[in-house]
N, C-alpha and C. Protein backbone atom coordinates (compact mmCIF):
# COMPACT_ATOMS: atom_id res chain seq x y z
N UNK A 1 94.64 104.62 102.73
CA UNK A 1 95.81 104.55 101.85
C UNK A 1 95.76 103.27 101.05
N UNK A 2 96.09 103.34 99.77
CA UNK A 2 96.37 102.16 98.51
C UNK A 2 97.52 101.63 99.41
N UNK A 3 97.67 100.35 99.14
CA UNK A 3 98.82 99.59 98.62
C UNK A 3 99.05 98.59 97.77
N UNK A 4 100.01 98.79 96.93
CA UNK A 4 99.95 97.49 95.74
C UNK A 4 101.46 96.66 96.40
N UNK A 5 100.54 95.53 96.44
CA UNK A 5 101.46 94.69 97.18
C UNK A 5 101.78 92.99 95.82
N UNK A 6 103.09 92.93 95.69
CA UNK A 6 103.13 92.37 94.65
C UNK A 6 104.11 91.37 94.73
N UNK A 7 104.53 89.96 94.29
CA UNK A 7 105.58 89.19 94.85
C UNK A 7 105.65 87.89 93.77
N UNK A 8 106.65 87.73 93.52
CA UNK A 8 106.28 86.03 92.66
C UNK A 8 106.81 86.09 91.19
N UNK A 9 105.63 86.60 90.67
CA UNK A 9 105.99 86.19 89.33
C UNK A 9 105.93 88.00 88.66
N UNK A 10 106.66 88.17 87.57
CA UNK A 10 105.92 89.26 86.38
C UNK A 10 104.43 88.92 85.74
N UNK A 11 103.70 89.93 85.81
CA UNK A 11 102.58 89.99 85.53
C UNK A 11 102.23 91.20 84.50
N UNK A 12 101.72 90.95 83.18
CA UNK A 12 101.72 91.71 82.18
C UNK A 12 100.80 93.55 82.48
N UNK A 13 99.85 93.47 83.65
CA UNK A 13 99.67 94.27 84.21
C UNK A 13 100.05 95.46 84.47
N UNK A 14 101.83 94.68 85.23
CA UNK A 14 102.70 95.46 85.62
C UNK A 14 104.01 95.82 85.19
N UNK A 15 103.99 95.15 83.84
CA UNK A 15 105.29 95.71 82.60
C UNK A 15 105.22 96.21 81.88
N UNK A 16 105.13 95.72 80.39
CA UNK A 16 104.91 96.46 79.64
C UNK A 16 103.43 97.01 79.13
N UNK A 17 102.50 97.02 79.76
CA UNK A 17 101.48 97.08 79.51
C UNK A 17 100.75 98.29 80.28
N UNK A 18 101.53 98.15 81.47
CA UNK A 18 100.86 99.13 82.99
C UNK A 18 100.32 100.40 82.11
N UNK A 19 99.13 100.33 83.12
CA UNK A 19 98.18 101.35 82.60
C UNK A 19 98.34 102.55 84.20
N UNK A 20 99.27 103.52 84.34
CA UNK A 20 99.65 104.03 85.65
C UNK A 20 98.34 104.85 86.06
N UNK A 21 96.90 104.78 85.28
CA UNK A 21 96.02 105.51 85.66
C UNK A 21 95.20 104.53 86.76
N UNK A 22 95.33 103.04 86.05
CA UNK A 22 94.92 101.94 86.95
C UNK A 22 95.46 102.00 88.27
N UNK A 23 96.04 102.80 88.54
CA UNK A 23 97.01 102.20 90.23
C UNK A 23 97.23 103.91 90.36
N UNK A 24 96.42 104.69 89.77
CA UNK A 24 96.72 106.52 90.13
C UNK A 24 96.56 106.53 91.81
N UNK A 25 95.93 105.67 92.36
CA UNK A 25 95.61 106.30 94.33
C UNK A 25 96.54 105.12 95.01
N UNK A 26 97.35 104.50 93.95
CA UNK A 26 98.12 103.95 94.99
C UNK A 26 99.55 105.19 95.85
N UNK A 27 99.33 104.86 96.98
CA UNK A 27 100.90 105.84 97.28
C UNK A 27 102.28 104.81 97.83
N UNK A 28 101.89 103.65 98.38
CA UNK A 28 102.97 102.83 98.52
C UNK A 28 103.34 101.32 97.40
N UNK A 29 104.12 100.77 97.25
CA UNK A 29 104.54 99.50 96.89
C UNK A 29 104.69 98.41 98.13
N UNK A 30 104.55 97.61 98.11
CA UNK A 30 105.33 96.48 98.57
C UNK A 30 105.62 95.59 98.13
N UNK A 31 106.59 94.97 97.97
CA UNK A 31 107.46 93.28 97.14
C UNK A 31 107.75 92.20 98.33
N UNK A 32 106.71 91.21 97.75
CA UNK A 32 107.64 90.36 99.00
C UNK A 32 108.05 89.45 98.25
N UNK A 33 108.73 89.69 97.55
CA UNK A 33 110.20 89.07 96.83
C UNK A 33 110.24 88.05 95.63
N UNK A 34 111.13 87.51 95.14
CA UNK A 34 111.15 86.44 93.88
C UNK A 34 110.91 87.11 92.55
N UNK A 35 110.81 88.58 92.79
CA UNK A 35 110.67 89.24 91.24
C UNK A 35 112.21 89.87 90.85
N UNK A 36 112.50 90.07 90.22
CA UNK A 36 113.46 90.68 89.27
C UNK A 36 113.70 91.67 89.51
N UNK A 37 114.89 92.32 89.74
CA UNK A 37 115.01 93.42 90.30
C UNK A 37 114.88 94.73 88.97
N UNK A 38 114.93 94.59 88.03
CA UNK A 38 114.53 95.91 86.77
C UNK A 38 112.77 95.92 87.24
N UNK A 39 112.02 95.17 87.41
CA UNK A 39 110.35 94.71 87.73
C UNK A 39 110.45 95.69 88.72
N UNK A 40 110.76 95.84 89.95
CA UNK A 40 110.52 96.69 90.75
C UNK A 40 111.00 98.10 90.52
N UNK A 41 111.99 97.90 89.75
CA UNK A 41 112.87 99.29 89.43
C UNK A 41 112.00 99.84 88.52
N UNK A 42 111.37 99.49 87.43
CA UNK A 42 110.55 99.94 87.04
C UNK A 42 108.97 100.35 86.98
N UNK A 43 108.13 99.53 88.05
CA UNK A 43 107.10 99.87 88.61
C UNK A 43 106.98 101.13 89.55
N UNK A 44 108.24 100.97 90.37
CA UNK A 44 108.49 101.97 90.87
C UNK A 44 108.26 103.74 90.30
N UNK A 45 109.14 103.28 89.18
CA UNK A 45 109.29 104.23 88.38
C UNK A 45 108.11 105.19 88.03
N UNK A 46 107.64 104.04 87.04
CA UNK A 46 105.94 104.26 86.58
C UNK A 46 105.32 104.69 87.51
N UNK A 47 104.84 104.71 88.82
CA UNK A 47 104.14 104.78 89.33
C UNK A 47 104.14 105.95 90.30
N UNK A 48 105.66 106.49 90.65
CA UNK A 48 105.95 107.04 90.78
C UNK A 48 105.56 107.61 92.42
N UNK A 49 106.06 106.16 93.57
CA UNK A 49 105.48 105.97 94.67
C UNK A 49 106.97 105.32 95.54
N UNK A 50 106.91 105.03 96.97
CA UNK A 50 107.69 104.43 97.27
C UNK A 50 107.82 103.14 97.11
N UNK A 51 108.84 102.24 97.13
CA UNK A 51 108.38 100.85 97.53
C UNK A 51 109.54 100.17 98.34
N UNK A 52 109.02 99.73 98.92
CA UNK A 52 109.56 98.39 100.00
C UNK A 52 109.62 97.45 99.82
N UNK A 53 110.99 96.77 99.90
CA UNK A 53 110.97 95.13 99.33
C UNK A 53 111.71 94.62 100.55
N UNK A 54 111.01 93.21 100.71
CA UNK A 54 111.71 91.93 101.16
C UNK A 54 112.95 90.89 99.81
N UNK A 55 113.39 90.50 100.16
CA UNK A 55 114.12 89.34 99.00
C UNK A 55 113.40 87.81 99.08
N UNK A 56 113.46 87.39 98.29
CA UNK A 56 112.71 85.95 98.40
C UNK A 56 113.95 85.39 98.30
N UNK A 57 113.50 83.76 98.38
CA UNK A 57 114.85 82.63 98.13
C UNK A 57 115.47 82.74 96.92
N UNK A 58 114.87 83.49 95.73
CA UNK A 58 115.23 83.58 94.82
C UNK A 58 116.31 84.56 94.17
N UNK A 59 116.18 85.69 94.74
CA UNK A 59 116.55 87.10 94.75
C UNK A 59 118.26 87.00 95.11
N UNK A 60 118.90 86.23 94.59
CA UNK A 60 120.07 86.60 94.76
C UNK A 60 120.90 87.16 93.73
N UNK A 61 120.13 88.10 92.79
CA UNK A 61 121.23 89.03 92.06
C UNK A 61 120.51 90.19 92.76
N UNK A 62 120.19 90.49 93.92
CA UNK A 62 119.81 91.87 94.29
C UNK A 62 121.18 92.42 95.14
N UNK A 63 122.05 91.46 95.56
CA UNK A 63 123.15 91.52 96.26
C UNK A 63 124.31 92.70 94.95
N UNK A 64 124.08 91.88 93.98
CA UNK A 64 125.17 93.27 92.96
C UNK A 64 124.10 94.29 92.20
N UNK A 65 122.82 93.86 91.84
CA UNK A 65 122.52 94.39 91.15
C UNK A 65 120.61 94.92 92.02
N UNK A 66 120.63 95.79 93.34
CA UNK A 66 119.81 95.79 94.06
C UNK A 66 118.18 96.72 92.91
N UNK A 67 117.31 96.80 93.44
CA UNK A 67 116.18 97.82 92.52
C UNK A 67 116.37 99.00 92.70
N UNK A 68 116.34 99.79 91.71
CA UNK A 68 116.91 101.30 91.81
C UNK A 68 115.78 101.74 92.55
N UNK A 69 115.93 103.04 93.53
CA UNK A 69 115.02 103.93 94.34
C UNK A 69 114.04 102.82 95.18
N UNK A 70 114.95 101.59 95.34
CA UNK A 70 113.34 100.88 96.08
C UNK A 70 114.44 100.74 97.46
N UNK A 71 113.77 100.44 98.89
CA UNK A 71 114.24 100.45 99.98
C UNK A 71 113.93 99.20 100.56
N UNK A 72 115.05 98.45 100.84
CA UNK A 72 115.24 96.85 101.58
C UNK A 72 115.26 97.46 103.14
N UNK A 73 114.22 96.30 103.63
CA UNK A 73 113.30 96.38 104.86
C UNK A 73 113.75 95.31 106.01
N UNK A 74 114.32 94.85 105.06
CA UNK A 74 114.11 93.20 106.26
C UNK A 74 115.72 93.93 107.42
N UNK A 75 114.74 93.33 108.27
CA UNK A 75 114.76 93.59 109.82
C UNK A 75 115.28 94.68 110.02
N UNK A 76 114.08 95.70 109.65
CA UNK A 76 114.24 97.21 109.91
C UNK A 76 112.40 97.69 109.94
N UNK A 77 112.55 98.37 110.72
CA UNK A 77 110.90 99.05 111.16
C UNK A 77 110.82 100.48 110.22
N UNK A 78 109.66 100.78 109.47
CA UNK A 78 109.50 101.93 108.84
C UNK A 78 108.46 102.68 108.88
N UNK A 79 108.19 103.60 109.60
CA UNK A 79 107.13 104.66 109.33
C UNK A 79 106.93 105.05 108.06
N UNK A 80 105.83 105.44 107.47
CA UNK A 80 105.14 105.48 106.62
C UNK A 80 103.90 106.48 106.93
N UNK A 81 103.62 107.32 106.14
CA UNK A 81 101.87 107.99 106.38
C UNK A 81 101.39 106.96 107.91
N UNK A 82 101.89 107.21 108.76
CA UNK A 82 100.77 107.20 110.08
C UNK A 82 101.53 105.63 110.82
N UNK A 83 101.55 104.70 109.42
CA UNK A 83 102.08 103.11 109.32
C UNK A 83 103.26 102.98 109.89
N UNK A 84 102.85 102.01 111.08
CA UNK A 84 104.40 100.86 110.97
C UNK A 84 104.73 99.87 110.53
N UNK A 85 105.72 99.52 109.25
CA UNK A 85 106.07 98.36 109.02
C UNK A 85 106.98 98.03 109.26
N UNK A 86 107.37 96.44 108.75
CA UNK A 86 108.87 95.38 109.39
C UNK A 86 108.50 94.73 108.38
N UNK A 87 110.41 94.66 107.81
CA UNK A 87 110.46 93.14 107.01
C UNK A 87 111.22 92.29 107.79
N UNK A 88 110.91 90.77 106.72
CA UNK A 88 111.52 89.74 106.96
C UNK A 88 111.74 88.56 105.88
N UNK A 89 113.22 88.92 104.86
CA UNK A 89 113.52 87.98 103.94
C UNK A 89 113.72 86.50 104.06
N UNK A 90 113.14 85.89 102.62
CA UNK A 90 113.56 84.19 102.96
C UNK A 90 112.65 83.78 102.74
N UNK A 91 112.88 82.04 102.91
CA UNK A 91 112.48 81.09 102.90
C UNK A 91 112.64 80.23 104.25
N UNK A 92 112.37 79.25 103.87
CA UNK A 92 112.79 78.23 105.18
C UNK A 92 113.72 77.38 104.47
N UNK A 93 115.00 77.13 104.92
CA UNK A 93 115.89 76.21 104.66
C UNK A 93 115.42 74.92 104.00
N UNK A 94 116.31 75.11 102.44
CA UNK A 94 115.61 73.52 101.59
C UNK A 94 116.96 72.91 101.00
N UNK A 95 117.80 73.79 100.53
CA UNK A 95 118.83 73.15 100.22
C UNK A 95 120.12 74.00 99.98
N UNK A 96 120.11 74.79 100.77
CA UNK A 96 121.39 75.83 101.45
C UNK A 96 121.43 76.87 100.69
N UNK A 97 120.93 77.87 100.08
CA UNK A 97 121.20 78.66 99.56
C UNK A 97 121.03 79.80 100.14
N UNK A 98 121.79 81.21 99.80
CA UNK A 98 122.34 81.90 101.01
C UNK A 98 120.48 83.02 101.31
N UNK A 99 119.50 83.01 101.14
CA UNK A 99 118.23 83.61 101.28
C UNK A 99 117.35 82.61 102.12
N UNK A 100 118.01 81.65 102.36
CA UNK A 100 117.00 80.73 103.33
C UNK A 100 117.11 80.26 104.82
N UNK A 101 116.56 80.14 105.63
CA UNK A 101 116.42 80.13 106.99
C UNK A 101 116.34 78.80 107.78
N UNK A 102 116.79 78.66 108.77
CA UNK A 102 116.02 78.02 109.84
C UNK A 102 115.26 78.43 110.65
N UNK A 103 114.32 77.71 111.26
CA UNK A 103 113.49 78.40 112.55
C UNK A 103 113.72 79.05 113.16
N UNK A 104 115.11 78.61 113.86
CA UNK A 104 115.95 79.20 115.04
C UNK A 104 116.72 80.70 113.84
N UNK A 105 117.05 80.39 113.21
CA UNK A 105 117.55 81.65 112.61
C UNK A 105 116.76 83.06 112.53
N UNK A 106 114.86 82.15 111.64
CA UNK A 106 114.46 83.38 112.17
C UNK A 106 114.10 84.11 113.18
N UNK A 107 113.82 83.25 113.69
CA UNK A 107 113.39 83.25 115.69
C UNK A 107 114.11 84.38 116.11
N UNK A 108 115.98 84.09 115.50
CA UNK A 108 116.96 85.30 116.26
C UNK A 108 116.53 86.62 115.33
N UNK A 109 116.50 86.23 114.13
CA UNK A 109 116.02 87.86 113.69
C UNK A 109 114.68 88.94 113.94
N UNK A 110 113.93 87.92 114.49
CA UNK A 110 112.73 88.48 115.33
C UNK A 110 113.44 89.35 116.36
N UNK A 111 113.65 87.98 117.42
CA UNK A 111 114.19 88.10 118.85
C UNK A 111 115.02 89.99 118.92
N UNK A 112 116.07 89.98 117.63
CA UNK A 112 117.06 91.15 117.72
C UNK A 112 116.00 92.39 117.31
N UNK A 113 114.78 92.31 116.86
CA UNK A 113 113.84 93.45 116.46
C UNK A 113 112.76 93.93 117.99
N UNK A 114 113.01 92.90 118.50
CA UNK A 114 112.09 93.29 119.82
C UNK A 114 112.37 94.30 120.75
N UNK A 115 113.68 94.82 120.68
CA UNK A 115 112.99 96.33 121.71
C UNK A 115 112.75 96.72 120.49
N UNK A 116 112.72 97.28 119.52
CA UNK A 116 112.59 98.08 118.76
C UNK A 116 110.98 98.39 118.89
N UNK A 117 110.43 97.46 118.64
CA UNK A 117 108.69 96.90 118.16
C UNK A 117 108.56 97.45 119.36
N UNK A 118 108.86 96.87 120.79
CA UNK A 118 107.98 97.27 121.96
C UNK A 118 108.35 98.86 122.32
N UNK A 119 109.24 99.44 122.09
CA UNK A 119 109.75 100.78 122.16
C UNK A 119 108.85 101.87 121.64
N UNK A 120 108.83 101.08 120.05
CA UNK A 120 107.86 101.56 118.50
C UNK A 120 106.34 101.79 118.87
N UNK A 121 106.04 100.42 119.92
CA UNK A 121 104.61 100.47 120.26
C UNK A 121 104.26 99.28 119.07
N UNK A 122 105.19 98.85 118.54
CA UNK A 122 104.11 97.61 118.21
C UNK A 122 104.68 98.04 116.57
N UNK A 123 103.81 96.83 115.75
CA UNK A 123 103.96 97.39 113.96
C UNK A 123 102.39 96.81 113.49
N UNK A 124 102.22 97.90 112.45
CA UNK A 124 101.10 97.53 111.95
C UNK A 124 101.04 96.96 110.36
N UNK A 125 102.00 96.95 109.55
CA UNK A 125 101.95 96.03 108.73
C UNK A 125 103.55 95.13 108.94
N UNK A 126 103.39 93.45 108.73
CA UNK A 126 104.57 93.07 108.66
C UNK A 126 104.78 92.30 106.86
N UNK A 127 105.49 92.39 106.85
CA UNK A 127 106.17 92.35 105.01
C UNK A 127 107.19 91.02 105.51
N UNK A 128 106.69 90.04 104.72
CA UNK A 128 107.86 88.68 104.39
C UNK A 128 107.37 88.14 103.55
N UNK A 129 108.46 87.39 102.60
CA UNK A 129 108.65 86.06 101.42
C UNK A 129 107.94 85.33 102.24
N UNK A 130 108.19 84.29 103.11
CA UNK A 130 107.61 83.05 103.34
C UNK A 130 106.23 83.37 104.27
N UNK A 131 105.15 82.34 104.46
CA UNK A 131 103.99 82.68 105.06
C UNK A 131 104.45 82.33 106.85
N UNK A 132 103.51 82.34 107.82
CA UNK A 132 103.37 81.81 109.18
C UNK A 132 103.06 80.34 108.66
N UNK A 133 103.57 79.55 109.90
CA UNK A 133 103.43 77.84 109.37
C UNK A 133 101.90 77.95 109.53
N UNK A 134 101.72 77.27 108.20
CA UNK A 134 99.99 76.22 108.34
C UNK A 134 99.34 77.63 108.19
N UNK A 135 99.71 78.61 107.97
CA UNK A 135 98.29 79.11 107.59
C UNK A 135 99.19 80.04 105.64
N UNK A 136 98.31 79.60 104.95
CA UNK A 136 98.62 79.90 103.46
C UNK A 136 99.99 78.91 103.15
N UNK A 137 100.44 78.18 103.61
CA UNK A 137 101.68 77.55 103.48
C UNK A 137 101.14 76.33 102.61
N UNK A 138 102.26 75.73 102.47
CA UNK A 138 102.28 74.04 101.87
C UNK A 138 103.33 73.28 102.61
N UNK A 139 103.34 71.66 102.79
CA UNK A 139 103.85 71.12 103.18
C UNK A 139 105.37 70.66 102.84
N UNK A 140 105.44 70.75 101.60
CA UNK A 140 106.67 70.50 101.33
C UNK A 140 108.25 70.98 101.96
N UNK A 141 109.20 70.97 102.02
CA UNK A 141 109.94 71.43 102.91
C UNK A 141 110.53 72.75 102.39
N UNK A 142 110.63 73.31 101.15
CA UNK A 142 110.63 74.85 100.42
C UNK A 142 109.95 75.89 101.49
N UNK A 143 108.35 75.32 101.00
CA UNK A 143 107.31 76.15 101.16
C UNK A 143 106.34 75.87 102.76
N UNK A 144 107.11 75.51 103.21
CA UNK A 144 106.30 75.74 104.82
C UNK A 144 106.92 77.08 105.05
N UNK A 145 105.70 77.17 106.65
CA UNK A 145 106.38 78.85 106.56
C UNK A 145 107.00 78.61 108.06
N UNK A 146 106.90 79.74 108.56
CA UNK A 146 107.89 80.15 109.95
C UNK A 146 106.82 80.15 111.40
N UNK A 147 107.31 78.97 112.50
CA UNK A 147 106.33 79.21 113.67
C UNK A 147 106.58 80.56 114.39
N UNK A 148 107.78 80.92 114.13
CA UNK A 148 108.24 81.50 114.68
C UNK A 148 107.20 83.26 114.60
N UNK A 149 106.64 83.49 112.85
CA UNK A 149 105.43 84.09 112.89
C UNK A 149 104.18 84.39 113.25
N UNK A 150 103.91 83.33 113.66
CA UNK A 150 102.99 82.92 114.70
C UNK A 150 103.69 83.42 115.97
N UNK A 151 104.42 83.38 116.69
CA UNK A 151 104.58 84.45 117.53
C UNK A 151 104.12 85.66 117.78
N UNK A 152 104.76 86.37 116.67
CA UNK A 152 104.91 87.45 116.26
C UNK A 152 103.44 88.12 115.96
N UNK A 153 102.74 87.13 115.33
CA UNK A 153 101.38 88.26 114.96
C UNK A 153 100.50 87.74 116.76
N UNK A 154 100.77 87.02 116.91
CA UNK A 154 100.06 86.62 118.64
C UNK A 154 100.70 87.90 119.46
N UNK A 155 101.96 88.50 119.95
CA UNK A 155 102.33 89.16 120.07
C UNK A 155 102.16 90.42 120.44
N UNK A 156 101.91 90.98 118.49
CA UNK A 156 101.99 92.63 118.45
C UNK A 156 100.69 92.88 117.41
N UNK A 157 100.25 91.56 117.36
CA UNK A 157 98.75 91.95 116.62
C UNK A 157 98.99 92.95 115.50
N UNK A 158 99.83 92.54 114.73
CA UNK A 158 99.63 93.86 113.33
C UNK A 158 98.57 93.59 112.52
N UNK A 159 98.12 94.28 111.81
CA UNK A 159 96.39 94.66 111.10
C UNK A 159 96.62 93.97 110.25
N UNK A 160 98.00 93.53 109.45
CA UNK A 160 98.11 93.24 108.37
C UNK A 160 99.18 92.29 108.29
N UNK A 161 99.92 91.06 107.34
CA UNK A 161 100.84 90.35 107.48
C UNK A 161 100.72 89.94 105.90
N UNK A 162 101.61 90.04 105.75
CA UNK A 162 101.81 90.20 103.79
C UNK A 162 103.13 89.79 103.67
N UNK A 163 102.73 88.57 103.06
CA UNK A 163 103.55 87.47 102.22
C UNK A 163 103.51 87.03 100.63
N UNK A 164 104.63 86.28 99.97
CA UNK A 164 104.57 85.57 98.71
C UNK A 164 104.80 84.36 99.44
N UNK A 165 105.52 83.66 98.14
CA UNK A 165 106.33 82.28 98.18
C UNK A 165 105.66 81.45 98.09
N UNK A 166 104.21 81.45 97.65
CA UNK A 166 103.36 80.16 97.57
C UNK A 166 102.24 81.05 96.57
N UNK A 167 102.63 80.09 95.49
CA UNK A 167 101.86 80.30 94.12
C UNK A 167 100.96 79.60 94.08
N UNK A 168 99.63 80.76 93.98
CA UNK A 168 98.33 80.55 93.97
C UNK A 168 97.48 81.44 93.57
N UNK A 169 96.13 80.81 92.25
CA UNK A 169 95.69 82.07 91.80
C UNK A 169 94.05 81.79 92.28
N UNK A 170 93.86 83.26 92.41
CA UNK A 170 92.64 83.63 93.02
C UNK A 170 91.37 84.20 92.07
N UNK A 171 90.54 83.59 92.10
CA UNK A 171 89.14 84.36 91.43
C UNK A 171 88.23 85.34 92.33
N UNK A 172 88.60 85.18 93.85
CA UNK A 172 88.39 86.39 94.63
C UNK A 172 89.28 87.20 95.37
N UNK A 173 89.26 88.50 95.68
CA UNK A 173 90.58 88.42 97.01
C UNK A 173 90.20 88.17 98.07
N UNK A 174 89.07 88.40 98.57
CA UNK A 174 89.27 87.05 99.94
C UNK A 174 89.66 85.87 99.61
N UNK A 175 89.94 85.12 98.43
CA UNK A 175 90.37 83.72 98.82
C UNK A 175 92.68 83.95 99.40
N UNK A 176 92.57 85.41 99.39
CA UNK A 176 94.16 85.41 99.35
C UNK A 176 94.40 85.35 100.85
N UNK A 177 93.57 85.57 102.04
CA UNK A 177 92.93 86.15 103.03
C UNK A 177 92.39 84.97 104.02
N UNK A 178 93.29 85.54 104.86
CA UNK A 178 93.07 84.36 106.40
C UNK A 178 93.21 85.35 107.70
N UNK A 179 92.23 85.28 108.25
CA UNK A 179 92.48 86.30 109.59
C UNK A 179 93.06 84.98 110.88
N UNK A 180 93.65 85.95 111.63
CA UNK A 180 94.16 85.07 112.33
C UNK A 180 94.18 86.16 113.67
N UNK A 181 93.74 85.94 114.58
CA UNK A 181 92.84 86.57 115.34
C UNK A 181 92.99 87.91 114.85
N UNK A 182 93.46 88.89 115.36
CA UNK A 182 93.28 90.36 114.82
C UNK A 182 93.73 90.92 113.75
N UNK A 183 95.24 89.63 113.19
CA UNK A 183 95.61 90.60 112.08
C UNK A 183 94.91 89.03 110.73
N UNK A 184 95.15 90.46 109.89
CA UNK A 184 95.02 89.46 108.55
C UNK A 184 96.15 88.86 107.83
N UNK A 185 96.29 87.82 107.11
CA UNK A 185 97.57 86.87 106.59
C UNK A 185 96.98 87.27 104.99
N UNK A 186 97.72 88.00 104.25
CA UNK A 186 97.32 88.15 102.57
C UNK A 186 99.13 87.46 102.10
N UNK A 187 98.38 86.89 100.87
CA UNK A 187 98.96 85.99 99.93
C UNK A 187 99.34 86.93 98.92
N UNK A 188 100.39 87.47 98.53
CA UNK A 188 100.10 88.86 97.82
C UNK A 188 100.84 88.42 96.14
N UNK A 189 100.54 87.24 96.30
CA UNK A 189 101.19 86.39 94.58
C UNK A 189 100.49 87.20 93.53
N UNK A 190 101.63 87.57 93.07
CA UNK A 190 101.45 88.39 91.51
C UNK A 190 101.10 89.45 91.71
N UNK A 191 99.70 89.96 92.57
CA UNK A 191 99.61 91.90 92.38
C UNK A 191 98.09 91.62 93.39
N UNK A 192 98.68 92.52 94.54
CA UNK A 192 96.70 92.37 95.54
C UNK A 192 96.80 94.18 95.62
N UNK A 193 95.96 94.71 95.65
CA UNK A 193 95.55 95.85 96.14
C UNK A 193 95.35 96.41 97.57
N UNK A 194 95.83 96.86 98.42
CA UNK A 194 95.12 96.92 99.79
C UNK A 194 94.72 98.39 100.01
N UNK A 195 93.56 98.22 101.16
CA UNK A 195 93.53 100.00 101.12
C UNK A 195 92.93 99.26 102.52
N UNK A 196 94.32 100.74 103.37
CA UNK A 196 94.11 100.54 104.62
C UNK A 196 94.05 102.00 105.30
N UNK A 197 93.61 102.02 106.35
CA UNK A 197 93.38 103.34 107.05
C UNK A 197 94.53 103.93 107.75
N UNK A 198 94.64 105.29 107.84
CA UNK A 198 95.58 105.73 108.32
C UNK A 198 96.08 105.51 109.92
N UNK A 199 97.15 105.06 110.25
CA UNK A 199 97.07 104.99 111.61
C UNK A 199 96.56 105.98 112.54
C-alpha cells in the first residue's frame, strides 16, 4: 500500500499544480500537522483517498474551521487495509498555547491508549507532529520531541513512526529515516511517499 504522508509547509506539488496521476497508487493520506486546513481539504479531494490528520502547534483554526472529509486521529486507533494506526497531536510546551504538551501530559495520553493497543495487539503505524526525543529532533525548547515516545515504539514496536515539526530538506529519502530498533522514525516534512505491506 502507498502512503503520502505530508506535514509542514504547502508544497507546489500538492496545490495548484498536483498532477493526481503522480500519486494514482496512493490509497491513504497522512498529515502530521502545521498545514492549513483547505491544503488537506483539498488534496484529499484531488486524490480522492482517505486521510488522517494529527494537528500541529500550529493548527489552531482546525477547532472552527476542521478539513472537510479528513478524519482527526489523535488518541484514537484506526484500522485501515490490514493497518493499525494511532495519533498523537502537538508539540512540546514552549510558550502556552492550547496544541502543546508536557511530558507528563503526553505520557497520560499514551498511558489512557494502553488497553486499547494491548487489546488491539499492538499498532503498526504511529502518526504525530512532534518527533521521539533525540532522534530527528532539535534542541531548542519548541522542537525537542517526547521521551515519552521512546516508550512507546520500545513497547509495541510499530513498523513505522511518522512525524513533522522539524523542517528539513532532503536530497534522499533515507536521509528522512532513522530506524530505531524495529520500527522506523520518518520525517515526513513537506510530502514522503511510503509503500508498506499489507498487514
Amino acid at each position: 500500500m502507498k502512503i503520502l504522508a505530508i506535514s509542514d509547509i504547502v508544497v507546489p506539488e500538492l496545490s495548484d499544480r498536483i498532477d493526481a496521476r503522480r500519486f494514482r497508487s496512493v490509497e491513504l493520506i497522512l498529515s502530521c500537522g502545521d498545514l492549513p486546513p483547505e491544503y488537506l481539504s483539498a488534496i484529499r479531494e484531488k486524490l480522492d483517498v482517505p486521510l488522517f490528520y494529527v494537528r500541529g502547534n500550529h493548527d489552531i483554526r482546525y477547532r472552527s474551521s476542521p478539513p472537510v472529509g479528513c478524519l482527526n486521529i489523535h488518541q484514537r486507533r484506526i484500522s485501515f487495509n490490514g493497518l493499525r494506526f494511532m495519533g498523537l497531536e502537538g508539540s512540546r510546551w514552549y510558550n502556552g498555547g492550547p496544541i502543546q504538551y508536557r511530558e507528563y501530559q503526553m505520557r497520560r495520553m499514551i498511558w489512557r491508549m494502553m488497553p486499547g493497543l494491548w487489546l488491539g495487539g499492538g499498532v503498526d503505524i504511529v502518526v504525530t507532529h512532534a518527533p521521539p526525543r533525540h532522534i530527528n529532533d532539535a534542541e531548542d525548547r519548541c522542537h525537542r520531541g517526547f521521551k515519552s515516545f521512546l516508550k512507546l515504539i520500545a513497547r509495541f514496536k510499530p513498523r513505522y513512526f511518522v512525524h513533522g515539526h522539524i523542517h528539513a530538506h532532503f536530497t534522499d529519502p533515507s536521509q528522512r529515516m532513522t530506524r530505531v530498533g524495529e520500527t522506523q522514525v520518518i520525517n515526513a516534512f513537506a510530502w514522503h511517499l511510503l509503500e508498506v505491506d499489507h498487514g
